[in-house]
PDB file of N, CA and C in Angstrom:
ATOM      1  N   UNK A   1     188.601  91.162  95.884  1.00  0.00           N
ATOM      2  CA  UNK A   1     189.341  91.246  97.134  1.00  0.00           C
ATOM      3  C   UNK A   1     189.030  92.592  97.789  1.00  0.00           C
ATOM      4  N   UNK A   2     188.532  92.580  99.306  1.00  0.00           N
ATOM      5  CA  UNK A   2     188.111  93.812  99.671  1.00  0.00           C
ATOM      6  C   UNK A   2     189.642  93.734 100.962  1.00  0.00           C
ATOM      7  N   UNK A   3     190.087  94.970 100.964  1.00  0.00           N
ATOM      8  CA  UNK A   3     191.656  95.575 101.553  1.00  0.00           C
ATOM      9  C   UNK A   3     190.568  96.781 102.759  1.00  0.00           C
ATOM     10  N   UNK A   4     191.405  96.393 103.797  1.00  0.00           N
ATOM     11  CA  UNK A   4     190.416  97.320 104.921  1.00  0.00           C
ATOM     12  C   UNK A   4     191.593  98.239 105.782  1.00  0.00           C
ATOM     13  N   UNK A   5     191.874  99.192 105.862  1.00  0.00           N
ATOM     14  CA  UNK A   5     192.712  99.789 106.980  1.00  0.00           C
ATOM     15  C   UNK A   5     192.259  99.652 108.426  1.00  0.00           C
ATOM     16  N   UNK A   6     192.609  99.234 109.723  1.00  0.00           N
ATOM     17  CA  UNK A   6     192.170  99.122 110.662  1.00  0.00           C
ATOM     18  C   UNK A   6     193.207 100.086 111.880  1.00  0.00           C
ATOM     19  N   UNK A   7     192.330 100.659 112.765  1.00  0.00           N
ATOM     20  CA  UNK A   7     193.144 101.159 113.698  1.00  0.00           C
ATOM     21  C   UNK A   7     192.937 100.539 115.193  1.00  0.00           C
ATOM     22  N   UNK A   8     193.695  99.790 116.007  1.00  0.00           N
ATOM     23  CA  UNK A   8     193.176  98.716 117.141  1.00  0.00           C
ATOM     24  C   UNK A   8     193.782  99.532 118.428  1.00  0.00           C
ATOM     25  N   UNK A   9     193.891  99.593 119.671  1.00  0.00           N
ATOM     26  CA  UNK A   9     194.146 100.945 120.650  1.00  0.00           C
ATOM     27  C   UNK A   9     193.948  99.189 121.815  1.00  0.00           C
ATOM     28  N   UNK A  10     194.682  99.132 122.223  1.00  0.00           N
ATOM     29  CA  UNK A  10     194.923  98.604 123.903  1.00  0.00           C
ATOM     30  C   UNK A  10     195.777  99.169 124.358  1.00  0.00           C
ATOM     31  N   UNK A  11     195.615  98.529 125.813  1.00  0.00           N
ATOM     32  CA  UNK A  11     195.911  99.404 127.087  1.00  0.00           C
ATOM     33  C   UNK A  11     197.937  98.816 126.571  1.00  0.00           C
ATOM     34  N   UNK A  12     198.534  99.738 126.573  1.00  0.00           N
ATOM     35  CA  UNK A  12     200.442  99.743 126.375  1.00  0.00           C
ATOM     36  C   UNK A  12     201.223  98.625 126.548  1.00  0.00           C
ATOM     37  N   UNK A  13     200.318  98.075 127.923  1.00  0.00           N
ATOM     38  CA  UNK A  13     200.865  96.747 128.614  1.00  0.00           C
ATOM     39  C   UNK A  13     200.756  95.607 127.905  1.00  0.00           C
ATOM     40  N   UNK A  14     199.784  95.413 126.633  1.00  0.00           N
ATOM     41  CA  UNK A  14     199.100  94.487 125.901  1.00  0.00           C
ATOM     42  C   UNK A  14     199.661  94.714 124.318  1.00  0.00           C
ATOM     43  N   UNK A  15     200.623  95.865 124.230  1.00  0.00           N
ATOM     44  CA  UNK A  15     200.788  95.841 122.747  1.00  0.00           C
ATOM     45  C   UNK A  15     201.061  94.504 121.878  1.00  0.00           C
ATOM     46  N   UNK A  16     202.626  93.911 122.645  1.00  0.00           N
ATOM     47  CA  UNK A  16     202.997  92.710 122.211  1.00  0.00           C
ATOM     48  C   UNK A  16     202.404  91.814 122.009  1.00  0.00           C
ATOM     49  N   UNK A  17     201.789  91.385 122.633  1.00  0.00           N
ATOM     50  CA  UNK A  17     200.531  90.317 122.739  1.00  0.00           C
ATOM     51  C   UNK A  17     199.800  90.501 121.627  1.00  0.00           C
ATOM     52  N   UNK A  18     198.997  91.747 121.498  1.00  0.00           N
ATOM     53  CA  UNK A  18     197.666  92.172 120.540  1.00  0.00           C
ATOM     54  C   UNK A  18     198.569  91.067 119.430  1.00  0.00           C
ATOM     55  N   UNK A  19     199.573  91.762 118.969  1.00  0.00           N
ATOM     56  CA  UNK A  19     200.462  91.862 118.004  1.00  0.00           C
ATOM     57  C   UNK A  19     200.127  90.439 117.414  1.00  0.00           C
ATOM     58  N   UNK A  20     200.858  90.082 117.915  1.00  0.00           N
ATOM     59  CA  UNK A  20     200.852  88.455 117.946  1.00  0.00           C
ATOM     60  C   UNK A  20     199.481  87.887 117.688  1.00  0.00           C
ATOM     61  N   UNK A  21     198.733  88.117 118.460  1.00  0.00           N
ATOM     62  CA  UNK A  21     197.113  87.696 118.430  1.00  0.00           C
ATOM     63  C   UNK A  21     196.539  87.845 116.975  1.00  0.00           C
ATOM     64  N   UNK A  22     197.063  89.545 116.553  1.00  0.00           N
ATOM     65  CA  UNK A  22     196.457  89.642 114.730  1.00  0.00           C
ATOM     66  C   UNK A  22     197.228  89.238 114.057  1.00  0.00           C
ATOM     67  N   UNK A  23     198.453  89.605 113.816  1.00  0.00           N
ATOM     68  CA  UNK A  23     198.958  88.481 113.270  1.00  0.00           C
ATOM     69  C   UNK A  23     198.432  86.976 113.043  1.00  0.00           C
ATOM     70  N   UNK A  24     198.509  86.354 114.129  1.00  0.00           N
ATOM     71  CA  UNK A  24     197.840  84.605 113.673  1.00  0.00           C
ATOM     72  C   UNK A  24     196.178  84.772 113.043  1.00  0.00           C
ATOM     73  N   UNK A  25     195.580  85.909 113.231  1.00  0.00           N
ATOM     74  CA  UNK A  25     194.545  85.895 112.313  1.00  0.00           C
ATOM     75  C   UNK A  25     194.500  85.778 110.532  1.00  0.00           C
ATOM     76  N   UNK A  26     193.559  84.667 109.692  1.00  0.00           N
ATOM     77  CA  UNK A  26     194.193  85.256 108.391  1.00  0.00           C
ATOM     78  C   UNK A  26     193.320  86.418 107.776  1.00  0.00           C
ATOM     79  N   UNK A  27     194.634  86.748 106.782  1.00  0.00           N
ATOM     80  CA  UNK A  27     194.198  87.834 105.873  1.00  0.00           C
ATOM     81  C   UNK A  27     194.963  89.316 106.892  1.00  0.00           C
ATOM     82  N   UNK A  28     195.253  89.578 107.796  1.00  0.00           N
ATOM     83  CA  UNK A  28     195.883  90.294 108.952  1.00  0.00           C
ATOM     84  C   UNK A  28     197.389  90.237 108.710  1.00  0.00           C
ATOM     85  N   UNK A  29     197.831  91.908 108.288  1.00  0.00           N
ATOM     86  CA  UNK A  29     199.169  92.382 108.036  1.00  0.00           C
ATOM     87  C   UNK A  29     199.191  94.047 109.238  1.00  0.00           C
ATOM     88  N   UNK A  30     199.880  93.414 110.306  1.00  0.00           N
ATOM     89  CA  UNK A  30     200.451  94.473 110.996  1.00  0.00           C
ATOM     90  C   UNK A  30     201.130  95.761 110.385  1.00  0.00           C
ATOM     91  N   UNK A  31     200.988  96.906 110.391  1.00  0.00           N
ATOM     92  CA  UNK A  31     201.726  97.990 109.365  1.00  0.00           C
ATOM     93  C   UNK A  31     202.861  98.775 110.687  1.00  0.00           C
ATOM     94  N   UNK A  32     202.362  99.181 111.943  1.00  0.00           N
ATOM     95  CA  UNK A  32     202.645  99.885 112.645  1.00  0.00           C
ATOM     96  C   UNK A  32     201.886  99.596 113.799  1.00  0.00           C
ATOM     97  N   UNK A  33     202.955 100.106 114.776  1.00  0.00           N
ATOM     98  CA  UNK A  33     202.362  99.816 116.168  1.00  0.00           C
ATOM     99  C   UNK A  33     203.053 100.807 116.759  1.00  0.00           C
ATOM    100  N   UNK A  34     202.281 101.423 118.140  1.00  0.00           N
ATOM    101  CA  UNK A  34     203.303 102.483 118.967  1.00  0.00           C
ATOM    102  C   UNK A  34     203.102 102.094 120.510  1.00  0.00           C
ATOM    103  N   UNK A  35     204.044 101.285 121.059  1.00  0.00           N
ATOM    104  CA  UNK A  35     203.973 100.853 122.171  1.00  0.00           C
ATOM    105  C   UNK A  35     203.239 101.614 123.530  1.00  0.00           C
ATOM    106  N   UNK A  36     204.150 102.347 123.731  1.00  0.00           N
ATOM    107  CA  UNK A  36     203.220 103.636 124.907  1.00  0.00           C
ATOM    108  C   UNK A  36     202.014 103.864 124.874  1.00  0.00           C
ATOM    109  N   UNK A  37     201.296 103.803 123.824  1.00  0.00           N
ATOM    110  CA  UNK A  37     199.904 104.616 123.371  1.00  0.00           C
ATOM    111  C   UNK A  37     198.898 102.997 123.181  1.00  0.00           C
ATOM    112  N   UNK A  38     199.837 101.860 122.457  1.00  0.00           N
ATOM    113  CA  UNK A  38     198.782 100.814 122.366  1.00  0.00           C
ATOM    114  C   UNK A  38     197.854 101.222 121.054  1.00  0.00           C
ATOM    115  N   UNK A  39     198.523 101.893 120.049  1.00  0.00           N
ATOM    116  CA  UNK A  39     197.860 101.927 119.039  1.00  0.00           C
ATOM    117  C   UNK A  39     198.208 100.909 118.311  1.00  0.00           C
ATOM    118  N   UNK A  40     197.971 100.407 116.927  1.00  0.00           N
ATOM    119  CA  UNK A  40     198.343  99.318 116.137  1.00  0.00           C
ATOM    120  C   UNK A  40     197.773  99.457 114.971  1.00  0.00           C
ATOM    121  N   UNK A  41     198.130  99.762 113.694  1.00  0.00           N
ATOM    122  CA  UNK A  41     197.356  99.606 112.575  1.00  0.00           C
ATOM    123  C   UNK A  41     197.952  98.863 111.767  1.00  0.00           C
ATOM    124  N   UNK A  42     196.635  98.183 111.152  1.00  0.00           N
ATOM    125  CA  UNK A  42     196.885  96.853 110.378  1.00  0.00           C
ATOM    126  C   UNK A  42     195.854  96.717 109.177  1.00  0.00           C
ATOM    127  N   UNK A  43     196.359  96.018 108.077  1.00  0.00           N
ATOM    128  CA  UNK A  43     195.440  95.977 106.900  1.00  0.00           C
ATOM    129  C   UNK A  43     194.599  95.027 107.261  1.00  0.00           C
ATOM    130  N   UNK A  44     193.489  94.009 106.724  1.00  0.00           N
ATOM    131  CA  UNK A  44     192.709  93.102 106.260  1.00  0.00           C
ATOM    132  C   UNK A  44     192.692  92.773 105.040  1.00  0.00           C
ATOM    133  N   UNK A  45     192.444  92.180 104.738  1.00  0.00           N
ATOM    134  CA  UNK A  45     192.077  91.521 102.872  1.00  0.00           C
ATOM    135  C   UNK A  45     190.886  90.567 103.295  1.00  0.00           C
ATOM    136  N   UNK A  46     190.053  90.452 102.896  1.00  0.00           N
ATOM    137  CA  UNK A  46     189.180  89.585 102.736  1.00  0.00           C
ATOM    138  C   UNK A  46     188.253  89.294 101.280  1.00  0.00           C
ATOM    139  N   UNK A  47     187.900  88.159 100.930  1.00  0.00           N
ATOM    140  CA  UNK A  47     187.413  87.602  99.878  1.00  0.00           C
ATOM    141  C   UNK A  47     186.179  88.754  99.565  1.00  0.00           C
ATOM    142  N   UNK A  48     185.400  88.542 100.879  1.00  0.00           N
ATOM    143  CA  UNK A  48     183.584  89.701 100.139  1.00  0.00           C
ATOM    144  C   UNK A  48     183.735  90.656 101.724  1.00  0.00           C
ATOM    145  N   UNK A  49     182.534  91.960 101.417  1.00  0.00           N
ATOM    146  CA  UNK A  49     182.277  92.457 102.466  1.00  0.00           C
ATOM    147  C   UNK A  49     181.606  91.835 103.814  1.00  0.00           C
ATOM    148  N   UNK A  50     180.941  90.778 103.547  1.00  0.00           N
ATOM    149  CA  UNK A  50     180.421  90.051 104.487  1.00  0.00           C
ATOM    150  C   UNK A  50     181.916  89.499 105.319  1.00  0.00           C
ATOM    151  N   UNK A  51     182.823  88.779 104.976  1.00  0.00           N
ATOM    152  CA  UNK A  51     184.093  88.133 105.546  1.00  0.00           C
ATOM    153  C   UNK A  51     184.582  89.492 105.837  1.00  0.00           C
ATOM    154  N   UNK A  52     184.876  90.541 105.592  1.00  0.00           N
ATOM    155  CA  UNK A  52     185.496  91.712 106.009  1.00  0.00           C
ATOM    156  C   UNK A  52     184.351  92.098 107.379  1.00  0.00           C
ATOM    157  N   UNK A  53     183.161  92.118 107.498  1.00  0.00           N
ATOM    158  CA  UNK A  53     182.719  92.688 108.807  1.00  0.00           C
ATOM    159  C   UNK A  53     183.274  91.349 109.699  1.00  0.00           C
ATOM    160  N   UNK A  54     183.286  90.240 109.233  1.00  0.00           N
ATOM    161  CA  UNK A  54     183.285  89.141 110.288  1.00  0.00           C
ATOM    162  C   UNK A  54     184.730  89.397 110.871  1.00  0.00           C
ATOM    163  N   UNK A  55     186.062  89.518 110.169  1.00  0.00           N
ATOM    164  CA  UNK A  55     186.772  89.669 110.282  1.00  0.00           C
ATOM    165  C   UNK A  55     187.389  91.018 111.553  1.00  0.00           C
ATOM    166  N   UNK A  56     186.584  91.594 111.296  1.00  0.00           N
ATOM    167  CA  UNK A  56     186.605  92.824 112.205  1.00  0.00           C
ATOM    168  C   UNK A  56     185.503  92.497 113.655  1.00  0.00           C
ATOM    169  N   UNK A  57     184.849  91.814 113.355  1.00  0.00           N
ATOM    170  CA  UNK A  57     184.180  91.178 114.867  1.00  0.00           C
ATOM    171  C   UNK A  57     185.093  90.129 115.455  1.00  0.00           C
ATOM    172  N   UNK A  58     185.989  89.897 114.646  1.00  0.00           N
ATOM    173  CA  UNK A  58     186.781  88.669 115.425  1.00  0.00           C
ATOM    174  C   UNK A  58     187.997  89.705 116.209  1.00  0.00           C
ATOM    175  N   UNK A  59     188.614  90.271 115.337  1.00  0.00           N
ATOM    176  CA  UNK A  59     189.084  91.621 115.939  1.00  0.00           C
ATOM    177  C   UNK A  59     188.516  92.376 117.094  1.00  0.00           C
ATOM    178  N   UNK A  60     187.849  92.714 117.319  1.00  0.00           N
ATOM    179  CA  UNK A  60     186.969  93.464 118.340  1.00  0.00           C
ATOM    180  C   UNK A  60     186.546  92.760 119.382  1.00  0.00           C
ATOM    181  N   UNK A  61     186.389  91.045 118.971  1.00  0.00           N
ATOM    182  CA  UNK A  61     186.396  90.039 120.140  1.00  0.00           C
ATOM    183  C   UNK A  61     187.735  89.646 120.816  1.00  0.00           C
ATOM    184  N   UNK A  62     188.638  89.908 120.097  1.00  0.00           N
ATOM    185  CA  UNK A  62     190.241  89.457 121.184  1.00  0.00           C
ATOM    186  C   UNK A  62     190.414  90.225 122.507  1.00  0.00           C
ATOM    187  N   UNK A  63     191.105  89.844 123.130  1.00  0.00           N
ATOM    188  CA  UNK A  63     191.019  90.114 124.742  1.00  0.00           C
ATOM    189  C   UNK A  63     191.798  91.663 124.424  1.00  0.00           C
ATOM    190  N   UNK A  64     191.728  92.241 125.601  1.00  0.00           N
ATOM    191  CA  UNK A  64     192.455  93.772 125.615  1.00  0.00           C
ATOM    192  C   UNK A  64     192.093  94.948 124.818  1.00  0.00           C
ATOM    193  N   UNK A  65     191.503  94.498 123.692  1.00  0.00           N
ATOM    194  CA  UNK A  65     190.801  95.511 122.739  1.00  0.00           C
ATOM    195  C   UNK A  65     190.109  96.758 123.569  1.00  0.00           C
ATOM    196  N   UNK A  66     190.595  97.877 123.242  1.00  0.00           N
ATOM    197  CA  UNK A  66     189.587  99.072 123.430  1.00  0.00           C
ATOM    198  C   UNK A  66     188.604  99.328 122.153  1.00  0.00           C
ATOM    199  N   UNK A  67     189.847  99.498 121.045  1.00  0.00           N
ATOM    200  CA  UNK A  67     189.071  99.983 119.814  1.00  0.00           C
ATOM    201  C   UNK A  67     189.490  99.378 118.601  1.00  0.00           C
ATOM    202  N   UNK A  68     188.264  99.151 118.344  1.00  0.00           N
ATOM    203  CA  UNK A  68     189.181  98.552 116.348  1.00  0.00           C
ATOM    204  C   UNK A  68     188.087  99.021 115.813  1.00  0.00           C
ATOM    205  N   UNK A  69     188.578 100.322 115.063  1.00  0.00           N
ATOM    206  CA  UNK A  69     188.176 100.529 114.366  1.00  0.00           C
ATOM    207  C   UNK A  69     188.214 100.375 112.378  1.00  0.00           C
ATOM    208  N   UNK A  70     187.421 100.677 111.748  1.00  0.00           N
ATOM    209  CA  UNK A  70     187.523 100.429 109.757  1.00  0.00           C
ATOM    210  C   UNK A  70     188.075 102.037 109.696  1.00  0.00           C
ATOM    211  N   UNK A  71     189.268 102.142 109.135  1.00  0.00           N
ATOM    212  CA  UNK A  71     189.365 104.031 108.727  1.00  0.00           C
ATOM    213  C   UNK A  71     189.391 103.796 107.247  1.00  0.00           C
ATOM    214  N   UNK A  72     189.633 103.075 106.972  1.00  0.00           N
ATOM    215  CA  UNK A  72     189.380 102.789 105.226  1.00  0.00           C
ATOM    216  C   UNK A  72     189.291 101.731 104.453  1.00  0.00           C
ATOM    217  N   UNK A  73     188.468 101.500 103.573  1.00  0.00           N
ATOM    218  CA  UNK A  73     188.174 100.440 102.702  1.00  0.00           C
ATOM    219  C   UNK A  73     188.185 100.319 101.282  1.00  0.00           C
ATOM    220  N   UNK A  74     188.474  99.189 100.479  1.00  0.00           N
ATOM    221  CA  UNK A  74     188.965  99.063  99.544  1.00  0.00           C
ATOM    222  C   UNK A  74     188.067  98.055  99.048  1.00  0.00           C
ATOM    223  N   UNK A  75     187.228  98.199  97.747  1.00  0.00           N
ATOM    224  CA  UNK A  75     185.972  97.623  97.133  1.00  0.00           C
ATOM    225  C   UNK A  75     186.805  96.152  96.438  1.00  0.00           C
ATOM    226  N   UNK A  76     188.346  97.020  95.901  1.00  0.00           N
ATOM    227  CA  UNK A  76     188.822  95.903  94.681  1.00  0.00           C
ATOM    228  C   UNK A  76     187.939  95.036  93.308  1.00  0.00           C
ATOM    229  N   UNK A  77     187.850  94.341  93.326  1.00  0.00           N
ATOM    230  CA  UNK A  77     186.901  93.407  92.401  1.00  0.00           C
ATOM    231  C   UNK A  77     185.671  93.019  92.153  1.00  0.00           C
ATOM    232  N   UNK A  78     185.417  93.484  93.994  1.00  0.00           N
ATOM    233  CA  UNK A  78     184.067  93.020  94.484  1.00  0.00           C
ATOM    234  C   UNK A  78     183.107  93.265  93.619  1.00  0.00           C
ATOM    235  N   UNK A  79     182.071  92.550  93.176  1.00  0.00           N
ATOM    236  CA  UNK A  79     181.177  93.196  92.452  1.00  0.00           C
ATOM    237  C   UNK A  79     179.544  93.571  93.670  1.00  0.00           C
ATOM    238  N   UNK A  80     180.005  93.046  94.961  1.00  0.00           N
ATOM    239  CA  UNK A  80     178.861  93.386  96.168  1.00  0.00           C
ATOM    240  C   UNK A  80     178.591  94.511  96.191  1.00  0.00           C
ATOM    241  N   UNK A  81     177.988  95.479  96.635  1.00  0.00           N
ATOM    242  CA  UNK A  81     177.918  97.308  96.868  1.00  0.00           C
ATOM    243  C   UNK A  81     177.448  97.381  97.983  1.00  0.00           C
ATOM    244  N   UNK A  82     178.319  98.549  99.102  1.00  0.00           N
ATOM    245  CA  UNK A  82     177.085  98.464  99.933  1.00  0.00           C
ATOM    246  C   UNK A  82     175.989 100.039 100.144  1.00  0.00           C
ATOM    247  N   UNK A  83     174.967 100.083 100.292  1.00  0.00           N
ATOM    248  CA  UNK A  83     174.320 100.827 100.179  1.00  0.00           C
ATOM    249  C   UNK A  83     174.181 101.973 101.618  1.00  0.00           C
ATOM    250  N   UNK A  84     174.865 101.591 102.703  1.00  0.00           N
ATOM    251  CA  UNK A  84     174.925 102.165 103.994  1.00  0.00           C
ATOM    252  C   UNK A  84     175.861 101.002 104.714  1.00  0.00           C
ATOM    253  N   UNK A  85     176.507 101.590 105.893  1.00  0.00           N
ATOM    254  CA  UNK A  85     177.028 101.195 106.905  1.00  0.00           C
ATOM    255  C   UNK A  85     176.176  99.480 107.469  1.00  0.00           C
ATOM    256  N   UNK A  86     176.701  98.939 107.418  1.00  0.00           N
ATOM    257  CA  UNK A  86     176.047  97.265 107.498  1.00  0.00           C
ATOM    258  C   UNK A  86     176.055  97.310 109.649  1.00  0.00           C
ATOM    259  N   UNK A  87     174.379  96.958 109.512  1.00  0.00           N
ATOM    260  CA  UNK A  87     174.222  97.349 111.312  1.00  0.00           C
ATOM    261  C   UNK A  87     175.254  96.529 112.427  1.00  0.00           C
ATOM    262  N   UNK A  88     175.816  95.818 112.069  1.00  0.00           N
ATOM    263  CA  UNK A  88     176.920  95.557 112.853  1.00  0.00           C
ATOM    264  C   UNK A  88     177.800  96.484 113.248  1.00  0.00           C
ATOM    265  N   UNK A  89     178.303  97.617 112.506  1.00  0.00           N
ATOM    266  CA  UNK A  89     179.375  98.311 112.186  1.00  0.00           C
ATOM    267  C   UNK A  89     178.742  99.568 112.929  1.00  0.00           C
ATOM    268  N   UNK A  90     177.306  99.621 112.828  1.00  0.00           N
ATOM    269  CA  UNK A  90     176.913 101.206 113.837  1.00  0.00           C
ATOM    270  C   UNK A  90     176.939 100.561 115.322  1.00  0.00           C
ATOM    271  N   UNK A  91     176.659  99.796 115.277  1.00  0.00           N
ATOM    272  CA  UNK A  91     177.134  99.638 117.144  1.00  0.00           C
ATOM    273  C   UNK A  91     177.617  99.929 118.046  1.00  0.00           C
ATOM    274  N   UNK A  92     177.591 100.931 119.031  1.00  0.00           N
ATOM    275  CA  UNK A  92     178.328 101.399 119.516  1.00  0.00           C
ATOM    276  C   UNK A  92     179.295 100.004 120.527  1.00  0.00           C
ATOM    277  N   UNK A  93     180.877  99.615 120.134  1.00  0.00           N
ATOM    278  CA  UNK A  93     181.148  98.808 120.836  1.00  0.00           C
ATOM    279  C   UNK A  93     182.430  99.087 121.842  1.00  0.00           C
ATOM    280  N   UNK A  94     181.884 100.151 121.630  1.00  0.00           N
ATOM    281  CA  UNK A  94     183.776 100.937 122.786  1.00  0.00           C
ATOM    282  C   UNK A  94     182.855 101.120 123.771  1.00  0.00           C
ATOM    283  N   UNK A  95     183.578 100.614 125.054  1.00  0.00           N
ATOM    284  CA  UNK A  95     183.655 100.734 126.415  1.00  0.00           C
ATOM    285  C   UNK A  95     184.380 101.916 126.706  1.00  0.00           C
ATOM    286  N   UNK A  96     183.466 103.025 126.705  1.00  0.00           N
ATOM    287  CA  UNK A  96     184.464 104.623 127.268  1.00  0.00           C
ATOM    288  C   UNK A  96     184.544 104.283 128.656  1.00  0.00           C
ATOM    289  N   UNK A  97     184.442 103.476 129.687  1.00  0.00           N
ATOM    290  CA  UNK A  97     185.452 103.476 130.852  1.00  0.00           C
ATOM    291  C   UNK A  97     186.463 102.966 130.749  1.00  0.00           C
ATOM    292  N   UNK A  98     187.039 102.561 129.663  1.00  0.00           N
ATOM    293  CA  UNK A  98     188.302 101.984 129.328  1.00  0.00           C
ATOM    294  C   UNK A  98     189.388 102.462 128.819  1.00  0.00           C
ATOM    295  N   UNK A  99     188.846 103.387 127.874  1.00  0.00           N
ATOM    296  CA  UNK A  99     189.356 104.549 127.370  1.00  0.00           C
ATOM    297  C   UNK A  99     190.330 105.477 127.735  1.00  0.00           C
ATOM    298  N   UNK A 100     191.688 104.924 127.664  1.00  0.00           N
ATOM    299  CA  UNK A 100     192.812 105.918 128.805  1.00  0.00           C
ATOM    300  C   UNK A 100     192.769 107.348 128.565  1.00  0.00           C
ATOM    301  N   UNK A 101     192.537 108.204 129.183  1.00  0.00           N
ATOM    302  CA  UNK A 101     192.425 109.907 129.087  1.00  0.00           C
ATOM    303  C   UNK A 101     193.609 110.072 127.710  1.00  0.00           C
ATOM    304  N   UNK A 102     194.383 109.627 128.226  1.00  0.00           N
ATOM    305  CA  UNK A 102     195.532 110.295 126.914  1.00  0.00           C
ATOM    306  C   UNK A 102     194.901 109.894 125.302  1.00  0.00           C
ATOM    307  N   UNK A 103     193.994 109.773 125.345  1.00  0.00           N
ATOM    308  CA  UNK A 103     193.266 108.977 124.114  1.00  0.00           C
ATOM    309  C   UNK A 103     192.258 110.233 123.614  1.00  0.00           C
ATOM    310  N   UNK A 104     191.813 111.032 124.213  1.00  0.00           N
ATOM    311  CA  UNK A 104     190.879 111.979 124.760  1.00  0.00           C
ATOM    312  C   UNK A 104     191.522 113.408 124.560  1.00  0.00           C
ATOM    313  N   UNK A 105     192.711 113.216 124.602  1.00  0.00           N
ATOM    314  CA  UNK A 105     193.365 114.509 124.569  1.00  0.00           C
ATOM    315  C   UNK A 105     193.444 115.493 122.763  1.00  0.00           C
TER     316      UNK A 105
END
């Protein structure tokens, strides 16, 4: 079982929603959210590292998303390894015109 920390950032107006949105994803446990700011962090669990990047592209595909980012990961059982950052994951996929200044500060 690979356990992923995630940090997700929409625009304030969209917190509730996001919410809801990861939530109905599986393997997706909301920890904290801060309305004003549109931050949200939430675990993952997924079976292998392969279902953990997919999982986080499905994330990064929901509407309102600025940022979802991996801040930490958890190998568990896995017996997979990975040897570098898997090229999905270097991508640059943040839209910095989206990016509210208070984010920046």
């Amino acid at each position: 079982m690979n356990i992923s920390g995630i940090l997700v950032v929409v625009p304030p107006v969209h917190t509730r929603a996001t919410i809801d949105r990861l939530q109905a994803l599986p393997g997706i446990e909301v920890h904290h959210s801060e309305a004003e700011s549109g931050r949200i962090v939430i675990t993952q669990e997924a079976e292998s590292i392969p279902d953990e990047i997919d999982g986080l592209k499905r994330i990064r595909a929901l509407p309102d998303i600025i940022l979802a980012e991996m801040s930490y990961h958890y190998f568990g059982d896995d017996a997979e390894s990975m040897d570098a950052i898997p090229t999905e994951l270097e991508e640059e996929s943040l839209d910095t015109d989206r990016v509210p200044s208070y984010l920046n500060e």
